[in-house]
C-alpha atoms as a PDB file:
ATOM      1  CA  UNK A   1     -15.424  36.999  -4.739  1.00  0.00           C
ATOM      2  CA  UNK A   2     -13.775  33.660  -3.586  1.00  0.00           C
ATOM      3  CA  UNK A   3     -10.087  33.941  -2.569  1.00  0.00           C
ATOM      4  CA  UNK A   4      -8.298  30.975  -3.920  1.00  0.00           C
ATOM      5  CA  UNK A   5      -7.038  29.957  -0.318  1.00  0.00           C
ATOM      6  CA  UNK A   6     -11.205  29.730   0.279  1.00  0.00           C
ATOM      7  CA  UNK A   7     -11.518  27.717  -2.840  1.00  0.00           C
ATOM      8  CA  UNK A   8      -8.182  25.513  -1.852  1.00  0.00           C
ATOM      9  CA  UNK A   9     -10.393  24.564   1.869  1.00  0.00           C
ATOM     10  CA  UNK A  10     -13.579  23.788   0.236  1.00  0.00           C
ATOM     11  CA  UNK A  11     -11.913  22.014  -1.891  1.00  0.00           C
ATOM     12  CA  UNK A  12     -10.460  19.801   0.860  1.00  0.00           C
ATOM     13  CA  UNK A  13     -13.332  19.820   2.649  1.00  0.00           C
ATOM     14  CA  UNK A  14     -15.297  18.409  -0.168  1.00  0.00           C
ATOM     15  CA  UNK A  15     -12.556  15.576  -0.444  1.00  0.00           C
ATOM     16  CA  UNK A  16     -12.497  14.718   2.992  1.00  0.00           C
ATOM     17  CA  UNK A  17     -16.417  14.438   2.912  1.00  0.00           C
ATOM     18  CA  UNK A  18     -16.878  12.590  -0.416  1.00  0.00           C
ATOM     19  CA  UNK A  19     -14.026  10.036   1.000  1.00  0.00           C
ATOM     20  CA  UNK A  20     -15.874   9.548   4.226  1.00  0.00           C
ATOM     21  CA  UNK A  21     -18.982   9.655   2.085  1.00  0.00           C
ATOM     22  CA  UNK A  22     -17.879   6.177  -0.667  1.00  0.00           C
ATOM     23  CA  UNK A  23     -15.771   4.795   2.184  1.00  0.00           C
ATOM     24  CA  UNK A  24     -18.625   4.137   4.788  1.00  0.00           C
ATOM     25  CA  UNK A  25     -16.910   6.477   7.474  1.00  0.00           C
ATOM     26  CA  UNK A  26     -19.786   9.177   7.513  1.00  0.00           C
ATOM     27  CA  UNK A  27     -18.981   9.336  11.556  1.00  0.00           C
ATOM     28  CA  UNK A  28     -15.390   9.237  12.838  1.00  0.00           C
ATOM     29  CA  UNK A  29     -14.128   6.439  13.632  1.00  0.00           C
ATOM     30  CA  UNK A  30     -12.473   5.309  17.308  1.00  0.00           C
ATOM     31  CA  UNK A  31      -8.840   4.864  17.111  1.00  0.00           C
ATOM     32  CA  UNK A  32      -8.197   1.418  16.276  1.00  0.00           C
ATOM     33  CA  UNK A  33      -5.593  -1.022  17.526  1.00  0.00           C
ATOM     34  CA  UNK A  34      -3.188  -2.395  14.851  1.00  0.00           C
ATOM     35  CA  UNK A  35      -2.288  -5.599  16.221  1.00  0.00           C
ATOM     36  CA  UNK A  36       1.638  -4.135  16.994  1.00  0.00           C
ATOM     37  CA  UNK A  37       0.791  -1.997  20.227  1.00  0.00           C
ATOM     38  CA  UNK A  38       0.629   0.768  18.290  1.00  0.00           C
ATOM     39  CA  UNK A  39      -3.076   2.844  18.157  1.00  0.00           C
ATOM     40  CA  UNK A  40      -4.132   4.284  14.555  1.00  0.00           C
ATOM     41  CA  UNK A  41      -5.253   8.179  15.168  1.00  0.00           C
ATOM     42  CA  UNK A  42      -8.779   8.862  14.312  1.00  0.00           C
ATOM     43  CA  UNK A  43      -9.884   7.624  11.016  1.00  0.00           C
ATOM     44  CA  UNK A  44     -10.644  11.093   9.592  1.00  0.00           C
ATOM     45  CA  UNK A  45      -7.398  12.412  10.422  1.00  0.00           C
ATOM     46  CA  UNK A  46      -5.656   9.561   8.432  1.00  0.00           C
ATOM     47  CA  UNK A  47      -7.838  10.366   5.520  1.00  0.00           C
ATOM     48  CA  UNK A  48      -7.291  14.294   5.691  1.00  0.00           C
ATOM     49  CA  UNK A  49      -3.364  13.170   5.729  1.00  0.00           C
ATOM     50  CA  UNK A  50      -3.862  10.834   2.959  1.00  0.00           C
ATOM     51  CA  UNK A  51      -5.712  13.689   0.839  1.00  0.00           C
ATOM     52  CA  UNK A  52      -3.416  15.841   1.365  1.00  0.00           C
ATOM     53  CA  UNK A  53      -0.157  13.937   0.486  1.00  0.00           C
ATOM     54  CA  UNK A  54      -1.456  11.738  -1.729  1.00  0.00           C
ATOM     55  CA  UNK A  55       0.245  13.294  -4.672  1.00  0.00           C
ATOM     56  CA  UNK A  56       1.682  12.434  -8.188  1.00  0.00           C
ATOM     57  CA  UNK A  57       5.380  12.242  -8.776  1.00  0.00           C
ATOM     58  CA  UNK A  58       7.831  12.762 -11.821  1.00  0.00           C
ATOM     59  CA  UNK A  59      10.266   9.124 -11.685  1.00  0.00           C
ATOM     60  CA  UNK A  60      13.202  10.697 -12.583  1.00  0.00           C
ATOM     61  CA  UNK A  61      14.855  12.458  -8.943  1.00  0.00           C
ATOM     62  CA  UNK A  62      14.302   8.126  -7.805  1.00  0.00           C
ATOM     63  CA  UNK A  63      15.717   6.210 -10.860  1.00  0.00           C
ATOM     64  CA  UNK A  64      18.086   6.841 -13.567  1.00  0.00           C
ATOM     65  CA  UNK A  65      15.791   4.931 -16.395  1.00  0.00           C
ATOM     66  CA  UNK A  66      12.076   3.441 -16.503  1.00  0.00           C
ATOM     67  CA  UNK A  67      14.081   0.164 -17.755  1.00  0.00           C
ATOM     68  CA  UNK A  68      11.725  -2.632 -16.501  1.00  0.00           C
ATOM     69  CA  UNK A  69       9.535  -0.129 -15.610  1.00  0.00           C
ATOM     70  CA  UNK A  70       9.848   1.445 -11.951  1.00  0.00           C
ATOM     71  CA  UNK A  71       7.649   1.041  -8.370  1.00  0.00           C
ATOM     72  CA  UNK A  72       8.004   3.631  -5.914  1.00  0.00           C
ATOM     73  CA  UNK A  73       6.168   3.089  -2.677  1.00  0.00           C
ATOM     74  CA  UNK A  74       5.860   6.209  -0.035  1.00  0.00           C
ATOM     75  CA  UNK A  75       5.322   4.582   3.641  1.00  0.00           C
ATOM     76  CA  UNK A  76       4.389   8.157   4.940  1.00  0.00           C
ATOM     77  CA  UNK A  77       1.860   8.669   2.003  1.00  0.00           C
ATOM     78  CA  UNK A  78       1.091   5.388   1.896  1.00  0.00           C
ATOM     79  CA  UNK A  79       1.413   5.057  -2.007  1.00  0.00           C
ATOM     80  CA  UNK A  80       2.474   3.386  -4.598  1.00  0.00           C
ATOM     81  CA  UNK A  81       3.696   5.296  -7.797  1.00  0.00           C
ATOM     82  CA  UNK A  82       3.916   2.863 -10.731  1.00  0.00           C
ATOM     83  CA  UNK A  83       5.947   3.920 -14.234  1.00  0.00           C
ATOM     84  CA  UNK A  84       6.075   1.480 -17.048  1.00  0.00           C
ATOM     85  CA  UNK A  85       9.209   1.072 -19.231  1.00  0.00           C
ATOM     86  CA  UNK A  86       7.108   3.685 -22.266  1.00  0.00           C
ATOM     87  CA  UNK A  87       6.908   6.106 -19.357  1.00  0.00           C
ATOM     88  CA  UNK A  88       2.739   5.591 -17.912  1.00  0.00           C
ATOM     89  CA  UNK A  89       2.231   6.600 -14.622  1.00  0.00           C
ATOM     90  CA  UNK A  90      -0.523   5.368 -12.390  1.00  0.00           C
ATOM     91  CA  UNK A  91      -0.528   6.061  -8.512  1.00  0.00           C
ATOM     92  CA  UNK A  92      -2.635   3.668  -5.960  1.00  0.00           C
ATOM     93  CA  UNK A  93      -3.332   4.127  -2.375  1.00  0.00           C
ATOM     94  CA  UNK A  94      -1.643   0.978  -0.444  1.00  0.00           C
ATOM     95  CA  UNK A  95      -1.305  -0.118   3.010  1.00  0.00           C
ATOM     96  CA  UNK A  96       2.040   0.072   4.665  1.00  0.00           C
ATOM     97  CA  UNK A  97       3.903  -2.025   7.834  1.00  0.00           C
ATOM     98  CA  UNK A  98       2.397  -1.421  11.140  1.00  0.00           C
ATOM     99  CA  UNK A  99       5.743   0.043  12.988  1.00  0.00           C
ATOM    100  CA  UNK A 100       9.252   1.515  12.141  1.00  0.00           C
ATOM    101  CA  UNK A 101      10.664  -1.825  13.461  1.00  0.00           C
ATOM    102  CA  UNK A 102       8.387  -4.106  10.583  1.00  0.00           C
ATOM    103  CA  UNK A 103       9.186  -0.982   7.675  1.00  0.00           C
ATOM    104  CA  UNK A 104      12.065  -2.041   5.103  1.00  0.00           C
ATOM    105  CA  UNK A 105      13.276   0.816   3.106  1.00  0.00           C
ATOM    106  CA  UNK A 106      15.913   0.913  -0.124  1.00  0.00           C
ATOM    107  CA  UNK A 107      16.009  -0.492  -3.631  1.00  0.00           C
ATOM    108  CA  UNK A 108      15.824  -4.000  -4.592  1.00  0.00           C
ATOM    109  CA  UNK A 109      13.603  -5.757  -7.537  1.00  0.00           C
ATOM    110  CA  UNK A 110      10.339  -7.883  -8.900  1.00  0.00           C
ATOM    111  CA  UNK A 111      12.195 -11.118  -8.580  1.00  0.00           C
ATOM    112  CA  UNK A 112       8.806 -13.249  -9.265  1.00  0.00           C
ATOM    113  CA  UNK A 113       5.157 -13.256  -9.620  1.00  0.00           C
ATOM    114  CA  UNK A 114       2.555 -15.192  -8.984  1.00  0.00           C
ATOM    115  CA  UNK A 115      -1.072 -15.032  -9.292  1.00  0.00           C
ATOM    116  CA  UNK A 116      -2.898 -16.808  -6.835  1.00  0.00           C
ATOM    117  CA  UNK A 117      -0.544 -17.162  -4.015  1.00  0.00           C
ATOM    118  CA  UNK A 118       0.111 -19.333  -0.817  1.00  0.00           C
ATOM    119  CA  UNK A 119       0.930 -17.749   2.127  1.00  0.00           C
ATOM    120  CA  UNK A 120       3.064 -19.084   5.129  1.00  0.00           C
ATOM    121  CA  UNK A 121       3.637 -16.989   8.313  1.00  0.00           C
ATOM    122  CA  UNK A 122       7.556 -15.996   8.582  1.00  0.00           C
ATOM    123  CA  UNK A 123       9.013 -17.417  11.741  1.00  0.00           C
ATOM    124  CA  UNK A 124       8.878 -13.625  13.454  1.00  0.00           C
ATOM    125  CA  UNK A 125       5.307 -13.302  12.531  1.00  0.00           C
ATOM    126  CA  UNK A 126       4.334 -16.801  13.973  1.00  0.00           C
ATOM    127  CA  UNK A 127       6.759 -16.191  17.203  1.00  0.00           C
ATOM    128  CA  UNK A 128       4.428 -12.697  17.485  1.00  0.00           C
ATOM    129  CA  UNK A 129       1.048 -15.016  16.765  1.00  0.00           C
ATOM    130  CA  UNK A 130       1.395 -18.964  17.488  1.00  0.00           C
ATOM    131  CA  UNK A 131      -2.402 -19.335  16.586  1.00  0.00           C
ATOM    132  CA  UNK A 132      -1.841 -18.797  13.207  1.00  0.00           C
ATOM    133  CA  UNK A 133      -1.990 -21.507  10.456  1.00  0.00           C
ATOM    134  CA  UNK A 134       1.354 -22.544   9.017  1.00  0.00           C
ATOM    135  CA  UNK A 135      -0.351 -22.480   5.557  1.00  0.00           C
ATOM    136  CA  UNK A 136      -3.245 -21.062   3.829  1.00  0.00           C
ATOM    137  CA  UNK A 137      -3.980 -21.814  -0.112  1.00  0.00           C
ATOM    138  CA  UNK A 138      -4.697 -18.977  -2.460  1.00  0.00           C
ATOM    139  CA  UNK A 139      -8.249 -18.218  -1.880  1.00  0.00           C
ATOM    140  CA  UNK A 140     -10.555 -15.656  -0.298  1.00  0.00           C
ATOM    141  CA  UNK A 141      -8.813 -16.265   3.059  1.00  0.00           C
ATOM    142  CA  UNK A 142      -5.751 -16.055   1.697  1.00  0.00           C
ATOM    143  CA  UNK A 143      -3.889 -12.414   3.136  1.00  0.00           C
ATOM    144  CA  UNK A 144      -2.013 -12.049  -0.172  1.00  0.00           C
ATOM    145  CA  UNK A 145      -5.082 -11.637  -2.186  1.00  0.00           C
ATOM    146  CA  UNK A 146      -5.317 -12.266  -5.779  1.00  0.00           C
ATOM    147  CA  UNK A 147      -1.818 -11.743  -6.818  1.00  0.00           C
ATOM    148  CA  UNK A 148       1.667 -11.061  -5.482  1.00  0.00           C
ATOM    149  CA  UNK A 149       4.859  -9.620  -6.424  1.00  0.00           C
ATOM    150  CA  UNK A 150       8.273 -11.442  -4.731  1.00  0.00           C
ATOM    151  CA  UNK A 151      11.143  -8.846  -4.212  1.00  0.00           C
ATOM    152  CA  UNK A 152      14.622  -9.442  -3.784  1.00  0.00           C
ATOM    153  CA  UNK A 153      14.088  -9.380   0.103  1.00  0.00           C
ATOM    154  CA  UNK A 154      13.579 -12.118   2.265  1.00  0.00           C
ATOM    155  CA  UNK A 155       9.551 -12.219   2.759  1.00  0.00           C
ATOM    156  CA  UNK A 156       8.817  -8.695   1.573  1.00  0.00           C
ATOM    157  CA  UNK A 157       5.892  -8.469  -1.086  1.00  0.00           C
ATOM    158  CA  UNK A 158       3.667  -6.582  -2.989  1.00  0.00           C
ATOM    159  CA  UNK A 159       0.514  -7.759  -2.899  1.00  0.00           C
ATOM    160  CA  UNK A 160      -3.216  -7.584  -2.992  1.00  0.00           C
ATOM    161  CA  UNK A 161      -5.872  -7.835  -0.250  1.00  0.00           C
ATOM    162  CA  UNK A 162      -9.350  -9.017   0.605  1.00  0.00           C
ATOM    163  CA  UNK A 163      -9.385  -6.811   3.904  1.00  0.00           C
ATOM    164  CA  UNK A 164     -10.463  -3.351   2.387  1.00  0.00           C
ATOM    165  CA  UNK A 165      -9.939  -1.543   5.479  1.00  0.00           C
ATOM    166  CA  UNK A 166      -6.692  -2.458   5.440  1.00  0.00           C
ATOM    167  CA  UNK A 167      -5.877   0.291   2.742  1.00  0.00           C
ATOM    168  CA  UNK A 168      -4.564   3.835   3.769  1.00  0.00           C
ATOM    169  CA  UNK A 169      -3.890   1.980   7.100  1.00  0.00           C
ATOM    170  CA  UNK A 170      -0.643   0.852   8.520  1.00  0.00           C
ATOM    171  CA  UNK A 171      -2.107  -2.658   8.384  1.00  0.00           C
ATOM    172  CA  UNK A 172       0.602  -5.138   7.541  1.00  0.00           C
ATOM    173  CA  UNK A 173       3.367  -7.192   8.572  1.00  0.00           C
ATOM    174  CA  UNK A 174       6.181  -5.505   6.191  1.00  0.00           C
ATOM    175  CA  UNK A 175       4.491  -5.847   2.892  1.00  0.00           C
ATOM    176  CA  UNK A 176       2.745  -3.565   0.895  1.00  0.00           C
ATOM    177  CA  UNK A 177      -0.600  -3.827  -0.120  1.00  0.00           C
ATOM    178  CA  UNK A 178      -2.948  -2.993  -2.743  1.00  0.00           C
ATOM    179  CA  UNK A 179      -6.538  -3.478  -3.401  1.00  0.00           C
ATOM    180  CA  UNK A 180      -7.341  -6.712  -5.408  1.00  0.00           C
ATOM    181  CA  UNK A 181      -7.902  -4.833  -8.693  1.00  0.00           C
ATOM    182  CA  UNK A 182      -5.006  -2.427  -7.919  1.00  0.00           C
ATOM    183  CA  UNK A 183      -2.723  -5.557  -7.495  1.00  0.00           C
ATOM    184  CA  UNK A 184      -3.716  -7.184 -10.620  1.00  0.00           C
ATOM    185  CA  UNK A 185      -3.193  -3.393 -12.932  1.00  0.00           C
ATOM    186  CA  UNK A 186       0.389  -3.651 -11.038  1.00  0.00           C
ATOM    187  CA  UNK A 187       0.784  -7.423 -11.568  1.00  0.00           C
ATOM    188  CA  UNK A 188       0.200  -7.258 -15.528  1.00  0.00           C
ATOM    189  CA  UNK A 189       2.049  -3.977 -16.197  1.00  0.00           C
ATOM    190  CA  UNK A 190       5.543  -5.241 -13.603  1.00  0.00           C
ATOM    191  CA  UNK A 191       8.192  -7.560 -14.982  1.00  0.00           C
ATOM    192  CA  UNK A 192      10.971  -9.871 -13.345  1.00  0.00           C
ATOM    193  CA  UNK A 193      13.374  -7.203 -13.024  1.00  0.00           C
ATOM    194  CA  UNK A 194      11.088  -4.233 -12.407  1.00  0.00           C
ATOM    195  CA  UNK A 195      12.934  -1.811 -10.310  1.00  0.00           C
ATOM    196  CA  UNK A 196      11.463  -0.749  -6.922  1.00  0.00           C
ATOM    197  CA  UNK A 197      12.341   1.618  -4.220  1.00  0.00           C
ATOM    198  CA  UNK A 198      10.852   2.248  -0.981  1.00  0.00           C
ATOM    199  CA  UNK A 199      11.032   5.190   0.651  1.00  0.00           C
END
């Protein structure tokens, strides 16, 4: 007889293989530089940490009322919980800043959205990387992928990707990220107004 602590480890193992398994990552991975200094542990300890945290959560100890709907995003899980105003709940795996120092957290809002965005370097990011382009149209090069959300911040966005391997990762320059598809579930569910917290 199986104890359910066995059943509980082959049940992570099994997760842990099947997500190296549909991800490409049937060997481990070398740690990766992520562009800020900073060196990304071994890919299959990320995804064990992912697995394990990657969890779903009841809105109500974050917001007082799914008005708008609500977006939570967890930089240590690397999530994004989603609740629409009628109370549906989807949860997405997202890529998060690259350092403390790049990581906003707080409350502010879906102030606009826009499907097929531009993208322009911030001044920080192009002091960081002069090579850059000042511009780039929406597109397949573009880093915002197909669709992005505007929050009340200065330059903070939710947004999709092209990169895959950016997701799970800490990847980004502040924003959060979603796979292309992800983005556009997000994109048509969210309002102007949609509440979101980062925590």
């Amino acid at each position: 007889m199986t104890h359910s602590k066995d059943k509980g480890v082959d049940r992570r193992k099994f997760l842990l293989t099947a997500a190296a398994a549909t991800s490409g990552l049937a060997a481990p991975a070398l740690a990766q530089t992520t562009g800020a200094g900073q060196v990304e542990r071994d890919l299959t300890e990320v995804v064990r940490r992912n697995i394990s945290s990657f969890r779903s959560l009841e809105w109500q100890p974050y917001f007082s009322n799914l008005r708008n709907g609500a977006i939570l995003v967890d930089i240590d899980s690397r999530a994004l919980h989603m609740w629409t105003e009628s109370g549906e709940y989807k949860l997405y795996p997202s890529s998060v800043p690259m350092s403390e120092d790049l990581t906003r957290r707080g409350r502010t809002k879906v102030v606009r959205k826009v499907e097929g965005p531009t993208w322009s370097p911030t001044p920080a990011m192009k002091r960081r990387n002069p090579e850059w382009p000042d511009f780039v149209g929406a597109g397949p090069d573009n880093p915002l992928g197909t669709h992005a959300l505007y929050l009340q911040w200065t330059y903070y966005r939710i947004h999709g990707t092209h990169d895959t391997r950016k997701i799970g990762r800490r990847s980004s320059n502040g924003c959060i990220g979603l796979y292309n598809e992800h983005i556009a579930e997000v994109f048509g569910k969210a309002k102007v107004g949609t509440q979101v917290l980062l925590i």
